[in-house]
C-alpha atoms as a PDB file:
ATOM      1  CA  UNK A   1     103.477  45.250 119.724  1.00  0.00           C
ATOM      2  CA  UNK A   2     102.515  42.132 117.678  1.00  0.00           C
ATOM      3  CA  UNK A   3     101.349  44.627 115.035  1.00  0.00           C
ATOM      4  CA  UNK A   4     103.798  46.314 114.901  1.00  0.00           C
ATOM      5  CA  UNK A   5     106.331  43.112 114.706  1.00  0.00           C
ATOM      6  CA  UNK A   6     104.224  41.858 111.884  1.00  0.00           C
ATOM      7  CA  UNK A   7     104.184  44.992 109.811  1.00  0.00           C
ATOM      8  CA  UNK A   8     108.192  45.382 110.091  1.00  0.00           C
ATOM      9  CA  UNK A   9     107.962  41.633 108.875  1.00  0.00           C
ATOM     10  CA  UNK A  10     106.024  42.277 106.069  1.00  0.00           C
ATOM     11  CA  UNK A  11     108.141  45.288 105.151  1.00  0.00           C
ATOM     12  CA  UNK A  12     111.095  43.293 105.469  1.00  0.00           C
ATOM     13  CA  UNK A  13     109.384  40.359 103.618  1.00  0.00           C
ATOM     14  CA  UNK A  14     108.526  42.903 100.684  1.00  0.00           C
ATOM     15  CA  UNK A  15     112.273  44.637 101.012  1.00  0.00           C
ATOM     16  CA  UNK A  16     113.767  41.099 100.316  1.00  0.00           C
ATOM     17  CA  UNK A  17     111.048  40.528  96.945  1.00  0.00           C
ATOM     18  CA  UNK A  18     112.248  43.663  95.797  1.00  0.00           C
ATOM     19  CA  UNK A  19     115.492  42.984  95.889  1.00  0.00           C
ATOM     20  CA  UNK A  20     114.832  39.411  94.094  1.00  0.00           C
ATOM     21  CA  UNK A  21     112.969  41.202  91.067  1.00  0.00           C
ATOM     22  CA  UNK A  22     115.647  43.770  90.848  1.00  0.00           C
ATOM     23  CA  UNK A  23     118.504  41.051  90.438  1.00  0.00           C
ATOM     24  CA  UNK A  24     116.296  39.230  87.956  1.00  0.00           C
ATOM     25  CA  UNK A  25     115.750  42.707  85.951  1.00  0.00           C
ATOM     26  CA  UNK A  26     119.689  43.249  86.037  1.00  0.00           C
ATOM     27  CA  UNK A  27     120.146  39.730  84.765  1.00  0.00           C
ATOM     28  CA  UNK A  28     117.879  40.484  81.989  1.00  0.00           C
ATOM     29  CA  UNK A  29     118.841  44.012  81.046  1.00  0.00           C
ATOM     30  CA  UNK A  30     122.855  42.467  81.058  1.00  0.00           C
ATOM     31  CA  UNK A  31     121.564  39.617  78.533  1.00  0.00           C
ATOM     32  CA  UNK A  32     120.061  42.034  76.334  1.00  0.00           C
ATOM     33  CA  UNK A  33     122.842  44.419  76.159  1.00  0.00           C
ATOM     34  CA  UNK A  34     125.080  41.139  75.659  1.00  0.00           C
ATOM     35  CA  UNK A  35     123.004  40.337  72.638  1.00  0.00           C
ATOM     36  CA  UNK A  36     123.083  43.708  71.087  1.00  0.00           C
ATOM     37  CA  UNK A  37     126.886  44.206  71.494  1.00  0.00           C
ATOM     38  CA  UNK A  38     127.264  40.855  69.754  1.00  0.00           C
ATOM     39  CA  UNK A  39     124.904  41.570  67.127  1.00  0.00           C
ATOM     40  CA  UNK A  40     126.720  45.197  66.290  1.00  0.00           C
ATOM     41  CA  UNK A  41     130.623  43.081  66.586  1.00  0.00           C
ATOM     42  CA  UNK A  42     128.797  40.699  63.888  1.00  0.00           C
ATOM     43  CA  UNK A  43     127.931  43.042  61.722  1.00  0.00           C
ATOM     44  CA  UNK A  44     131.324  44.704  61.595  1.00  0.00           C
ATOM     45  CA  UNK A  45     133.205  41.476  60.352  1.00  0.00           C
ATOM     46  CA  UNK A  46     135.925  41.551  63.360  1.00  0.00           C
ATOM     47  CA  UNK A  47     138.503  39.097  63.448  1.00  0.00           C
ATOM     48  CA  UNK A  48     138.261  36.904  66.150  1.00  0.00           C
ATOM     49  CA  UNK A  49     141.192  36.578  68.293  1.00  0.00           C
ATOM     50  CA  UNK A  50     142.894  33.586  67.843  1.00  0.00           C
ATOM     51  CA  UNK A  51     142.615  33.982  63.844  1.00  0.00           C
ATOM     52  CA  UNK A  52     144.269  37.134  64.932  1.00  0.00           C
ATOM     53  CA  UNK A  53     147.450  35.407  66.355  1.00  0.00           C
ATOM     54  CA  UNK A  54     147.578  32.503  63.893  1.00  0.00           C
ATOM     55  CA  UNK A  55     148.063  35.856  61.400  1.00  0.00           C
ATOM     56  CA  UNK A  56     150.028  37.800  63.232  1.00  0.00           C
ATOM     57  CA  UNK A  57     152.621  34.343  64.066  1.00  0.00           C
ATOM     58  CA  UNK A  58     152.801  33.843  60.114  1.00  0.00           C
ATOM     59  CA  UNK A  59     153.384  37.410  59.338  1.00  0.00           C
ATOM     60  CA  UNK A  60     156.322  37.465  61.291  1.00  0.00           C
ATOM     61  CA  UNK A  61     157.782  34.370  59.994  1.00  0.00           C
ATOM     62  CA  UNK A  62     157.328  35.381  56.767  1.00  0.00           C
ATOM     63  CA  UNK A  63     159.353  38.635  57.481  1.00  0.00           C
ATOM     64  CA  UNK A  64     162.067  36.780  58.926  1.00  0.00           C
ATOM     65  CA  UNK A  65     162.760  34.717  56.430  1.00  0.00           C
ATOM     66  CA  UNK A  66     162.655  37.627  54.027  1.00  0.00           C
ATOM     67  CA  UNK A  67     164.824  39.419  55.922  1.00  0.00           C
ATOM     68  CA  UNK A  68     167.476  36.354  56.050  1.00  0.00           C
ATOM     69  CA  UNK A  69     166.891  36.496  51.764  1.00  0.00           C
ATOM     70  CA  UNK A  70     167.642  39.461  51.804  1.00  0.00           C
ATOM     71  CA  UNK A  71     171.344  39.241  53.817  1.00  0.00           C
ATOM     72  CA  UNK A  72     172.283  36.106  51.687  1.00  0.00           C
ATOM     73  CA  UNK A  73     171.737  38.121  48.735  1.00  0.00           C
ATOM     74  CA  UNK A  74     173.340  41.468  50.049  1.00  0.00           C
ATOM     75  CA  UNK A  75     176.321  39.183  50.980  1.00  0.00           C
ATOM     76  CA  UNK A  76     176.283  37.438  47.415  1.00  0.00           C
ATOM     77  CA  UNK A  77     176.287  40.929  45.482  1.00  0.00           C
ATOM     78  CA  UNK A  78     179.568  41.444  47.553  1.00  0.00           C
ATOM     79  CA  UNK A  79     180.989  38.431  46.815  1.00  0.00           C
ATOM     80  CA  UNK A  80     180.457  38.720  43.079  1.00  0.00           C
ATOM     81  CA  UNK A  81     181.859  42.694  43.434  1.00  0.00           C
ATOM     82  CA  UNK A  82     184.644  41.150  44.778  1.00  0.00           C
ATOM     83  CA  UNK A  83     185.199  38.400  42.186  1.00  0.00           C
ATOM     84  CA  UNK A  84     184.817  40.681  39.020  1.00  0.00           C
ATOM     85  CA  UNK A  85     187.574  43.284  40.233  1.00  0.00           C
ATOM     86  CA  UNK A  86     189.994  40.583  41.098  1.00  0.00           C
ATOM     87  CA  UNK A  87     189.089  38.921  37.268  1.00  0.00           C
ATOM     88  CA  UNK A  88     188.696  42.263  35.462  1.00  0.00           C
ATOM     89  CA  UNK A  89     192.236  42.516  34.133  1.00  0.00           C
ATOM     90  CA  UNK A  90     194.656  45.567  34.588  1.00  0.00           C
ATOM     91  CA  UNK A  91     194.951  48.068  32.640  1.00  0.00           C
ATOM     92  CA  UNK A  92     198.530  48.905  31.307  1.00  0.00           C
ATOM     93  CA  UNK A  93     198.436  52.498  30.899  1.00  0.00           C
ATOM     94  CA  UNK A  94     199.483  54.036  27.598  1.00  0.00           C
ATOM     95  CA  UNK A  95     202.461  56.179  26.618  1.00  0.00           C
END
């Protein structure tokens, strides 16, 4: 009985090592598939993401205040149609 204690011990011992060295090994294996994936995003020149939102933030600035040029001078091409007919003089028409 003491043998057999001490072999299901061992195994047990032996089941627990194994279990250490394969959650070292996935450690490992995750590092070096961390590196690689970093190394290939590196070499493709991607934006990182807060240069991304800084970007995108002054992109849409700038297209709101284009868009607010471009009322006031849609409303100032009115105003000036409306100004030259009421100046343009009339026309007294011919007999």
């Amino acid at each position: 009985m003491v043998n057999k204690s001490k072999i299901l011990s061992d195994i047990s011992k032996m089941a627990v090592d194994a279990m250490d060295t394969f959650s070292g090994l996935k450690k490992e294996v995750e590092t070096i598939v961390s590196l690689k994936v970093n190394k290939i995003i590196n070499k493709m020149n991607l934006v990182k993401r807060d240069e991304f939102e800084v970007l995108k933030k002054l992109v849409q600035k700038l297209s709101n205040e284009n868009e607010k040029l471009r009322k006031k001078r849609t409303s100032k091409k009115k105003i000036s149609n409306v100004i030259r007919k009421k100046a343009k003089p009339k026309r007294s028409k011919k007999k």
